[in-house]
Protein backbone atom coordinates (compact mmCIF):
# COMPACT_ATOMS: atom_id res chain seq x y z
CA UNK A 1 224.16 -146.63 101.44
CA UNK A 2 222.86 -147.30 105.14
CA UNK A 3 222.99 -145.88 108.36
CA UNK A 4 223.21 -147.93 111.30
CA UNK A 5 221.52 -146.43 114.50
CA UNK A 6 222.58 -147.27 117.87
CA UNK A 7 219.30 -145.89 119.61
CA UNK A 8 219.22 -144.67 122.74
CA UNK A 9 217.08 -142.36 125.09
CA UNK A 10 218.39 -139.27 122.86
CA UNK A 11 219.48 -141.23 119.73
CA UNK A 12 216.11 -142.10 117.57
CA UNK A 13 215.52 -143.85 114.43
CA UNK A 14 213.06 -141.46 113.58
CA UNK A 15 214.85 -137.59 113.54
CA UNK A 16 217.43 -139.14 111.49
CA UNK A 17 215.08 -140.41 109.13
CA UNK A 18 213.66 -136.85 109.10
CA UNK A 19 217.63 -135.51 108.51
CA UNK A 20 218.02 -137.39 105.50
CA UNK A 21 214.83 -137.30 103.78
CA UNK A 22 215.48 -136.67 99.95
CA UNK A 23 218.92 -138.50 100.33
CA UNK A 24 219.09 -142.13 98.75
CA UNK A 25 220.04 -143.35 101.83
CA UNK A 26 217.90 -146.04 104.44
CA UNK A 27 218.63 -146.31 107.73
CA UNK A 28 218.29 -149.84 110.41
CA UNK A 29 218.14 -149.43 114.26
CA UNK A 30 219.66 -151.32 116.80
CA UNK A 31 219.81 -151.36 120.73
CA UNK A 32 223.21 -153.41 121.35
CA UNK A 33 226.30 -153.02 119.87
CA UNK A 34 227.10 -156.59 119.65
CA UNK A 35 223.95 -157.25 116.98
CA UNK A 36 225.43 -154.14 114.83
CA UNK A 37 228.54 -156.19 114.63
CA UNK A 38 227.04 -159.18 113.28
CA UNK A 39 225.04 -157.58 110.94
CA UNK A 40 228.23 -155.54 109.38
CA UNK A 41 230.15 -158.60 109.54
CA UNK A 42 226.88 -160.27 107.12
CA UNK A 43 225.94 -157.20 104.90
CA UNK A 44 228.65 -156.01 102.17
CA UNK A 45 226.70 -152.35 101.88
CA UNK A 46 227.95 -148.98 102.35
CA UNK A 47 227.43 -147.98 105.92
CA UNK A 48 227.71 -145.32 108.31
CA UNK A 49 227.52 -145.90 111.98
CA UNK A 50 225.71 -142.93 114.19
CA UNK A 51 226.11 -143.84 117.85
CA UNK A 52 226.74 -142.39 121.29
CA UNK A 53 230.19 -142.82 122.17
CA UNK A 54 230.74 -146.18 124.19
CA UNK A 55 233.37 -146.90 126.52
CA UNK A 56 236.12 -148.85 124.56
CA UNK A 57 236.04 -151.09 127.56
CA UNK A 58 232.04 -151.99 126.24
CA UNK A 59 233.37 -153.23 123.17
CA UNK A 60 236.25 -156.28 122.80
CA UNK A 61 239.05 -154.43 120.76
CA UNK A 62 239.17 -157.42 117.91
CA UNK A 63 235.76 -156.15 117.17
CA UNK A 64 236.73 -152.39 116.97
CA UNK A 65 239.97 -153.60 114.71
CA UNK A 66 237.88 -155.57 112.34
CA UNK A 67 235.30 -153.19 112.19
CA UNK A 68 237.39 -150.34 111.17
CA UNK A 69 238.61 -152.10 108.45
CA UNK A 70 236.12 -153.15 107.42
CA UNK A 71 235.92 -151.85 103.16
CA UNK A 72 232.07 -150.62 103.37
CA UNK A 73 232.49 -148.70 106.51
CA UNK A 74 232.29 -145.26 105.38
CA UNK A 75 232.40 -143.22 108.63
CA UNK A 76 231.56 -142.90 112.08
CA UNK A 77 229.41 -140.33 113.71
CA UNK A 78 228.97 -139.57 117.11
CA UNK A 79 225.82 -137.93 118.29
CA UNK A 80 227.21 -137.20 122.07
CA UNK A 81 226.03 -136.32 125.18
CA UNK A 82 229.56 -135.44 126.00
CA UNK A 83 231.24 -132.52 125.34
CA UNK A 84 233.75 -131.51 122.45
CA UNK A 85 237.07 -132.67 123.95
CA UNK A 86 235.39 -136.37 124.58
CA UNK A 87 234.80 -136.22 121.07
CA UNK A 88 238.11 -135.14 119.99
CA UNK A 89 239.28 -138.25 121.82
CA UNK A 90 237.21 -140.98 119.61
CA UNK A 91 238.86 -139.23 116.94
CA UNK A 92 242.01 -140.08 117.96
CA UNK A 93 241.40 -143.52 119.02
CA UNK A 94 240.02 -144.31 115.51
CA UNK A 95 243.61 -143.26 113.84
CA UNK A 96 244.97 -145.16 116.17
CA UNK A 97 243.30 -147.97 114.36
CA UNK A 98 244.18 -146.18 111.28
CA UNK A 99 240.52 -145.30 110.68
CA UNK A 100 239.97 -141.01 109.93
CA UNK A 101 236.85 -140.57 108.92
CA UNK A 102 235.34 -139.47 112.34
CA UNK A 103 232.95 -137.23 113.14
CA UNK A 104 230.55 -135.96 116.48
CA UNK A 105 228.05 -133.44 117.49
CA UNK A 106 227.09 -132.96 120.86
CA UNK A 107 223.67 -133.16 121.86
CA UNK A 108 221.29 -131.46 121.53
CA UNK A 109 221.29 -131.06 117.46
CA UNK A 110 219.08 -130.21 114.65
CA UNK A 111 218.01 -132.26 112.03
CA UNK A 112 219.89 -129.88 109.64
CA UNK A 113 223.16 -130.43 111.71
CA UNK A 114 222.28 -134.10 111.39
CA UNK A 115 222.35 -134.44 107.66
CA UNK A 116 225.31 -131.60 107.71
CA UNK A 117 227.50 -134.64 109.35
CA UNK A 118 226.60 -137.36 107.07
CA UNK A 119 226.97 -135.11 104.20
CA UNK A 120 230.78 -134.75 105.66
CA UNK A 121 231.50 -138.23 105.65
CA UNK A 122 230.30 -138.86 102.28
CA UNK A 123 232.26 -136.16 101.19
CA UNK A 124 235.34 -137.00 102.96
CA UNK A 125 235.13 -140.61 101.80
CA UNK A 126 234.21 -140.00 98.36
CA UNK A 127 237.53 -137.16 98.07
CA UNK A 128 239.55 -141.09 99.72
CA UNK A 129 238.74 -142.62 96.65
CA UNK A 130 239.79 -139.45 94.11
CA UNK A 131 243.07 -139.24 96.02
CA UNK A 132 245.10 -141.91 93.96
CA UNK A 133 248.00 -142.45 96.89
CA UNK A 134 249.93 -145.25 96.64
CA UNK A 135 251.36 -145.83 100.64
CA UNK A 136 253.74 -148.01 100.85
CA UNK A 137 257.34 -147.25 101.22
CA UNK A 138 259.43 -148.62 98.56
CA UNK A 139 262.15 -150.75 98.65
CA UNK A 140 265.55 -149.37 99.06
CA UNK A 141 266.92 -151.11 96.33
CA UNK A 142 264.35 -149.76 94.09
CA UNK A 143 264.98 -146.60 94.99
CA UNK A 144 268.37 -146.36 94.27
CA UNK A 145 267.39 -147.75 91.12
CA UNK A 146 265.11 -144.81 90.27
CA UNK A 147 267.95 -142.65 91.83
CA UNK A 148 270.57 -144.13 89.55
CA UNK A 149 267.93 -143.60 86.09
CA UNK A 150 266.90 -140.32 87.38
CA UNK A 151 263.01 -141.22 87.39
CA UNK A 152 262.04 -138.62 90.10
CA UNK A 153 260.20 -135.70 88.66
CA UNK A 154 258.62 -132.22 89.80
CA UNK A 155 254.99 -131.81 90.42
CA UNK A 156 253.46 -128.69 91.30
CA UNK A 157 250.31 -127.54 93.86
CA UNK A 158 248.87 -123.99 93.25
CA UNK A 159 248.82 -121.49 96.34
CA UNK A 160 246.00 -119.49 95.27
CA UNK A 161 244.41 -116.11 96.61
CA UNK A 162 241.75 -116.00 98.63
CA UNK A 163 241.41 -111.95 97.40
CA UNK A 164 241.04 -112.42 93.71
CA UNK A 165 241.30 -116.41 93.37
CA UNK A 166 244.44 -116.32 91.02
CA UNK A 167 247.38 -117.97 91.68
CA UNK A 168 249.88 -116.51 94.09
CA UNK A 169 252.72 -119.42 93.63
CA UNK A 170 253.52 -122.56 93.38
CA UNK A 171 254.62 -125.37 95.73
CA UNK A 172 257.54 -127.71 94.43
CA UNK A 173 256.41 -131.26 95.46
CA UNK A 174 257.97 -134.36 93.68
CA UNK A 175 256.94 -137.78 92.42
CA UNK A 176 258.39 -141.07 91.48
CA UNK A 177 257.58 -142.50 88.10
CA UNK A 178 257.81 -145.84 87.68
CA UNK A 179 256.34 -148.82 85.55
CA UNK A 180 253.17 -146.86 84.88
CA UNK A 181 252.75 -145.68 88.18
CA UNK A 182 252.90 -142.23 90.16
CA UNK A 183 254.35 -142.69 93.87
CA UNK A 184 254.00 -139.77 96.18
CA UNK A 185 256.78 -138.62 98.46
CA UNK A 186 255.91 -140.90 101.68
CA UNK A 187 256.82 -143.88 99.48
CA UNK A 188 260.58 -142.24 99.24
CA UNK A 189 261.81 -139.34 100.42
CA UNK A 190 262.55 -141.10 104.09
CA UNK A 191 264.67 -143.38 102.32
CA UNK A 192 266.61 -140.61 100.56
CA UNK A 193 266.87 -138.87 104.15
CA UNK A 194 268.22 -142.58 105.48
CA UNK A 195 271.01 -142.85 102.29
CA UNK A 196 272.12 -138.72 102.50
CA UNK A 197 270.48 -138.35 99.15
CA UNK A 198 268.08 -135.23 100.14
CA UNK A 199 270.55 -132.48 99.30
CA UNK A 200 271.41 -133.48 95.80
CA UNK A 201 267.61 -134.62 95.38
CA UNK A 202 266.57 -131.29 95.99
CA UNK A 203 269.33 -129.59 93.78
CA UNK A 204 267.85 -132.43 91.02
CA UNK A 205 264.34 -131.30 91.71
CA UNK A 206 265.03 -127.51 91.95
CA UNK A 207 266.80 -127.83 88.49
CA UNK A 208 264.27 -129.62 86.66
CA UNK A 209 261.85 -127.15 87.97
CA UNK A 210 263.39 -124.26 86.88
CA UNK A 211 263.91 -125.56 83.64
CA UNK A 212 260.50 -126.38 82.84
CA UNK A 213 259.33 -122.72 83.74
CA UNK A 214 261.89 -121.00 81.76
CA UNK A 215 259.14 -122.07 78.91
CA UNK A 216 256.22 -120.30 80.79
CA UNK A 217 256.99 -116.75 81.11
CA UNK A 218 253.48 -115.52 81.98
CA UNK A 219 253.64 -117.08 85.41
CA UNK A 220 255.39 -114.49 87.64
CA UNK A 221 254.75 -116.00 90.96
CA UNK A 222 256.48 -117.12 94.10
CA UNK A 223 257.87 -121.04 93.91
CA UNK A 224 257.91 -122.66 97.11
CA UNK A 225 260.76 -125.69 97.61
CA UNK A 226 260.85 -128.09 100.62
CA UNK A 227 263.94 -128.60 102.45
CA UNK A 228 264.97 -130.44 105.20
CA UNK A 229 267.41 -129.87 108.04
CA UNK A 230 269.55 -132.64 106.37
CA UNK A 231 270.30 -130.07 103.56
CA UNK A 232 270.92 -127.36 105.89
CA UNK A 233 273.16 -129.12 107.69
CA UNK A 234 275.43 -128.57 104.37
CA UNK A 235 277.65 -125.81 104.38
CA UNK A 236 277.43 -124.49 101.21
CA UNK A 237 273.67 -126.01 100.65
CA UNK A 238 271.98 -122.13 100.41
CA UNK A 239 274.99 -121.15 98.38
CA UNK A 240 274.07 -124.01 95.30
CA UNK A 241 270.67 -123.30 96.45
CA UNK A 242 270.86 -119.58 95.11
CA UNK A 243 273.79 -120.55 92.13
CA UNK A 244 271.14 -122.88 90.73
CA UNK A 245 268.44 -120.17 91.08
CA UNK A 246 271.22 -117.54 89.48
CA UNK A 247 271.58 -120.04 86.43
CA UNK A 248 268.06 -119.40 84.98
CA UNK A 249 267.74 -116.02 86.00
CA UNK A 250 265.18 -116.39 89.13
CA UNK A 251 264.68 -113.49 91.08
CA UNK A 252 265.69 -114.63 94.76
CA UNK A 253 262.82 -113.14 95.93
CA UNK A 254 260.40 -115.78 94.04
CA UNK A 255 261.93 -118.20 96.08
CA UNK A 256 260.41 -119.43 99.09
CA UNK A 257 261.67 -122.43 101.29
CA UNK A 258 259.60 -124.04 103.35
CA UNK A 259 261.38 -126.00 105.97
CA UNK A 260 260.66 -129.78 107.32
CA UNK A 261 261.96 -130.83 110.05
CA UNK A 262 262.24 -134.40 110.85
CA UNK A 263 264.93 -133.53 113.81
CA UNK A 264 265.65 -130.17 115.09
CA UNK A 265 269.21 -129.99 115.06
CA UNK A 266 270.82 -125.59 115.37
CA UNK A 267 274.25 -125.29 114.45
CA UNK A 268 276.38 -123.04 112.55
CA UNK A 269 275.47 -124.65 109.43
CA UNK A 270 271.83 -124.40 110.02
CA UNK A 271 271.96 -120.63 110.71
CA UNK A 272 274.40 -119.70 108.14
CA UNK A 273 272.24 -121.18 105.43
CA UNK A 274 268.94 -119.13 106.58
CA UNK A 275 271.03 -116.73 106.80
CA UNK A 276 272.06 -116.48 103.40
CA UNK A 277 268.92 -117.48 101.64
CA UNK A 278 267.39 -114.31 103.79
CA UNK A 279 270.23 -112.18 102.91
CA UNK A 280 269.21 -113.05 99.22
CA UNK A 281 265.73 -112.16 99.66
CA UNK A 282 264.02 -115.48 99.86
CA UNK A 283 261.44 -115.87 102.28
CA UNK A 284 261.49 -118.65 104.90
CA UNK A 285 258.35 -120.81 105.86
CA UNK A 286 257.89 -122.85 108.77
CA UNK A 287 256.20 -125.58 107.46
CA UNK A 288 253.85 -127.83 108.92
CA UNK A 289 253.23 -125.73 112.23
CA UNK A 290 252.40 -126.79 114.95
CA UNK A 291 253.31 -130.42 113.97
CA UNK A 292 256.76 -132.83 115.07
CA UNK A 293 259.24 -130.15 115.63
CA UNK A 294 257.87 -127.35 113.91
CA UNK A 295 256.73 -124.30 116.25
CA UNK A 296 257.18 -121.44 118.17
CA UNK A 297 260.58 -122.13 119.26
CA UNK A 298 262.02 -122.12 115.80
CA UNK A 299 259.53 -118.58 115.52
CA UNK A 300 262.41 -116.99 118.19
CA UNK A 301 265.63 -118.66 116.70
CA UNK A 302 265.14 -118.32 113.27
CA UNK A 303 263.98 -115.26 110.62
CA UNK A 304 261.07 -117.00 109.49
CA UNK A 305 258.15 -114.51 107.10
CA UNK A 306 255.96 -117.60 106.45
CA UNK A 307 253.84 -119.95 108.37
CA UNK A 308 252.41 -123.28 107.08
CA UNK A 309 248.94 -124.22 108.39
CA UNK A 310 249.32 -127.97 108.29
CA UNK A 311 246.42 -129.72 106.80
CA UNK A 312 245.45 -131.57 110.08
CA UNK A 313 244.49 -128.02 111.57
CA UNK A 314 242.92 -126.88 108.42
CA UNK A 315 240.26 -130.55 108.20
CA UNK A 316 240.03 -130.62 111.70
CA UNK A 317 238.62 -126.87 112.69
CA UNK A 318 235.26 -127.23 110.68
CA UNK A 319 234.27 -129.93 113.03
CA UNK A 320 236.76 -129.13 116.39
CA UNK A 321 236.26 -125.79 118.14
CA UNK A 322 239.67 -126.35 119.46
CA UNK A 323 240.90 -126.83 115.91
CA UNK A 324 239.91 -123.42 114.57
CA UNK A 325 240.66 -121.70 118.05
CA UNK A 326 244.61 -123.10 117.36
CA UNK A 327 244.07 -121.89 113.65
CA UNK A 328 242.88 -118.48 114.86
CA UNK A 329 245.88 -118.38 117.72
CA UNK A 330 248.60 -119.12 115.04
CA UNK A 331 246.80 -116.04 112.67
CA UNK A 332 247.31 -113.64 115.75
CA UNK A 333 250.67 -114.83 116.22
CA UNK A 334 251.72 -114.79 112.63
CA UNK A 335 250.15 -111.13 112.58
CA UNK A 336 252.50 -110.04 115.25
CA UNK A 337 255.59 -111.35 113.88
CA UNK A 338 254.67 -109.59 110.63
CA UNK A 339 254.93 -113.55 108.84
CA UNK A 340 251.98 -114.08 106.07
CA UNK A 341 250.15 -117.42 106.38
CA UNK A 342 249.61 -120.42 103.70
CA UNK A 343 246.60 -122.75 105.02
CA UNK A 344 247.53 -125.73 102.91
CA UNK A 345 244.76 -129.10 103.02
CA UNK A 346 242.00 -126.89 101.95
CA UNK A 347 239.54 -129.32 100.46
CA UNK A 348 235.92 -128.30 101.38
CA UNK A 349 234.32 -124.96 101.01
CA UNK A 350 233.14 -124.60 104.69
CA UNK A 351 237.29 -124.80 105.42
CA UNK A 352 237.94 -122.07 102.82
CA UNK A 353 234.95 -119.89 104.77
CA UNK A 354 236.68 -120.28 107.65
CA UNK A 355 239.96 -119.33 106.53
CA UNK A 356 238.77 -116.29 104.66
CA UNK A 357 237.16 -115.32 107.94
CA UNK A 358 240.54 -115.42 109.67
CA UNK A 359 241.85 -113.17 107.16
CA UNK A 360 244.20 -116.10 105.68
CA UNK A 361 245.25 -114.79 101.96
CA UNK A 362 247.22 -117.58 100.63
CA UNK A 363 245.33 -121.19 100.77
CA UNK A 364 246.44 -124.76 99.03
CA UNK A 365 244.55 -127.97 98.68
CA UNK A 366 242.13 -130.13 96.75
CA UNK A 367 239.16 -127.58 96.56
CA UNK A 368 241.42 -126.02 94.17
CA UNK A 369 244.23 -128.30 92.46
CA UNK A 370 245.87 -131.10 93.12
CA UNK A 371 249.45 -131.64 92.27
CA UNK A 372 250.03 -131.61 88.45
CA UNK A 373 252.49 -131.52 86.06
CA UNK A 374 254.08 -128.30 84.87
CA UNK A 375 251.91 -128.29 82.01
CA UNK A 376 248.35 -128.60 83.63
CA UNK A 377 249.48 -126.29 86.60
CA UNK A 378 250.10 -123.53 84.11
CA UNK A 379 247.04 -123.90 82.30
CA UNK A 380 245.48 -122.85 85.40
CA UNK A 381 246.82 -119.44 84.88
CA UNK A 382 244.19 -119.18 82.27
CA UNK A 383 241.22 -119.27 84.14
């Protein structure tokens, strides 16, 4: 792997080279930003670019969008006379090129802070290539395909403690099966929104659940199901909901439904489903906070006891003051209100530290599982 320096009157060739000693890593200079771009366009090595930030107006945009994609780019890293929000703003404009792997320090630094940063995007790209996503949305006909051979199966993510480090609960998430491969949610569910299929998907999902536990007894946690303002625009949706749960003897109370919103829509159905699952005893998570429509608004309307960190907080506030300063704002609010918290995305250990510092007890992510089948999820009880 290579770095490519951009050096300037504070950027130098030479305190990198210091940051990284012991790494198998080399490093190659340049003064313009035009002679990095031929050289990454001519060189099929791993790189990582370390750069002040330059006006986007400096660069021609086909060279930013070919850049970005290209396959060896690891990451970018900004070393930044600027301050923190400038920063945050790169970040931005490199998903808007679909390119995440961002990062920035502002200057001054150490050489420890240095090789802290590279050490990130390594990580980050190297925990890319373990995530085996497949994202593309599937054809409708497909779909209704699966739908019609019932080929969508549960998959579970642990919610583990970050007192003891067992498990608290489980998160219900789902998967498509099909001709040897595993698609993820994104490649479906907005297509079962589109056809009105969510409600009796989740009944399908909850079911198939519940009957796979009914064989693990030792797990006495909380199970966590996704719903979406589709379903709870259904009448009766909390009332199969909770006959479903009735059917293989599930205490209520182990029930916890985290709700998506992909349009906020408050009528009489909405409320007198939350109404009843809370009358049951199930606890009610807003989840994703802070995200689309999901926030402090539906805090004062509805009798939420759970809020969802969303996983864009959680891998932002180890590198973006403002990040943790939200994070530590939604702990203080979520305190008041008497809700617990779930930080879900956890997938380094400096995010976990900072978690545990805000007093978070319930966290979620790679660091600790990724979604599994019944099977290997309960295994995980064991240790």
């Amino acid at each position: 792997m290579k770095l490519l320096i951009m050096e300037d009157e504070f950027i130098k060739q030479s305190a990198i080279d210091y940051a990284i000693s012991g790494l198998e890593i080399t490093s190659v200079s340049f003064h313009c930003i035009d002679d990095v771009y031929q050289y990454i366009c001519n060189d099929n090595e791993s790189f990582i670019l370390i750069s002040e930030i330059l006006s986007v107006a400096d660069i021609q945009i086909e060279h930013i969008s070919k850049a970005v994609n290209l396959p060896n780019l690891i990451g970018i890293i900004f070393l930044s006379q600027y301050g923190e929000d400038i920063i945050e703003m790169t970040r931005h404009i490199g998903q808007t090129f679909n390119f995440h792997n961002v990062h920035g320090l502002t200057l001054p630094n150490t050489p420890e802070q240095i090789r802290e940063k590279i050490l990130s995007v390594i990580a980050q790209e190297d925990l890319k290539e373990q995530v085996n996503d497949i994202p593309l949305l599937l054809d409708p006909i497909v779909i209704n395909n699966a739908w019609n051979n019932d080929l969508f199966v549960p998959y579970f993510q642990a919610q583990f403690s970050s007192i003891n480090g067992e498990i608290q609960g489980i998160e219900i998430l789902s998967r498509l099966c099909l001709d040897g491969l595993i698609y993820i949610p994104d490649c479906f569910i907005s297509v079962l929104i589109k056809q009105n299929r969510i409600t009796e998907f989740t009944y399908r999902i909850l079911q198939k659940t519940l009957s796979q536990l009914s064989t693990y007894s030792e797990f006495t946690g909380y199970i966590a199901l996704n719903i979406d303002y589709q379903s709870l625009n259904t009448f009766d949706f909390a009332k199969k909901i909770l006959h479903i749960v009735h059917l293989y003897n599930l205490d209520p109370k182990r029930l916890t439904l985290e709700v998506t919103e992909n349009q906020s829509i408050i009528n009489i159905s909405v409320l007198n489903n939350l109404t009843i699952f809370r009358m049951a005893g199930c606890s009610l998570s807003v989840d994703d906070f802070g995200t689309k429509f999901s926030g402090f608004s539906e805090l004062l309307k509805f009798p939420f006891t759970e809020i969802k960190i969303d996983r864009e907080y959680t891998q932002n506030m180890t590198h973006s003051s403002r990040a943790y300063k939200v994070v530590k704002a939604i702990c203080a609010v979520a305190q008041s209100l008497d809700c617990q918290v779930v930080a879900e995305g956890v997938e380094t250990k400096q995010q976990r530290d900072l978690l545990l510092a805000l007093n978070i007890r319930s966290l979620q992510g790679f660091l600790y599982s990724k979604p599994l089948p019944i099977g290997e999820t309960m295994a995980l009880l064991k240790y």
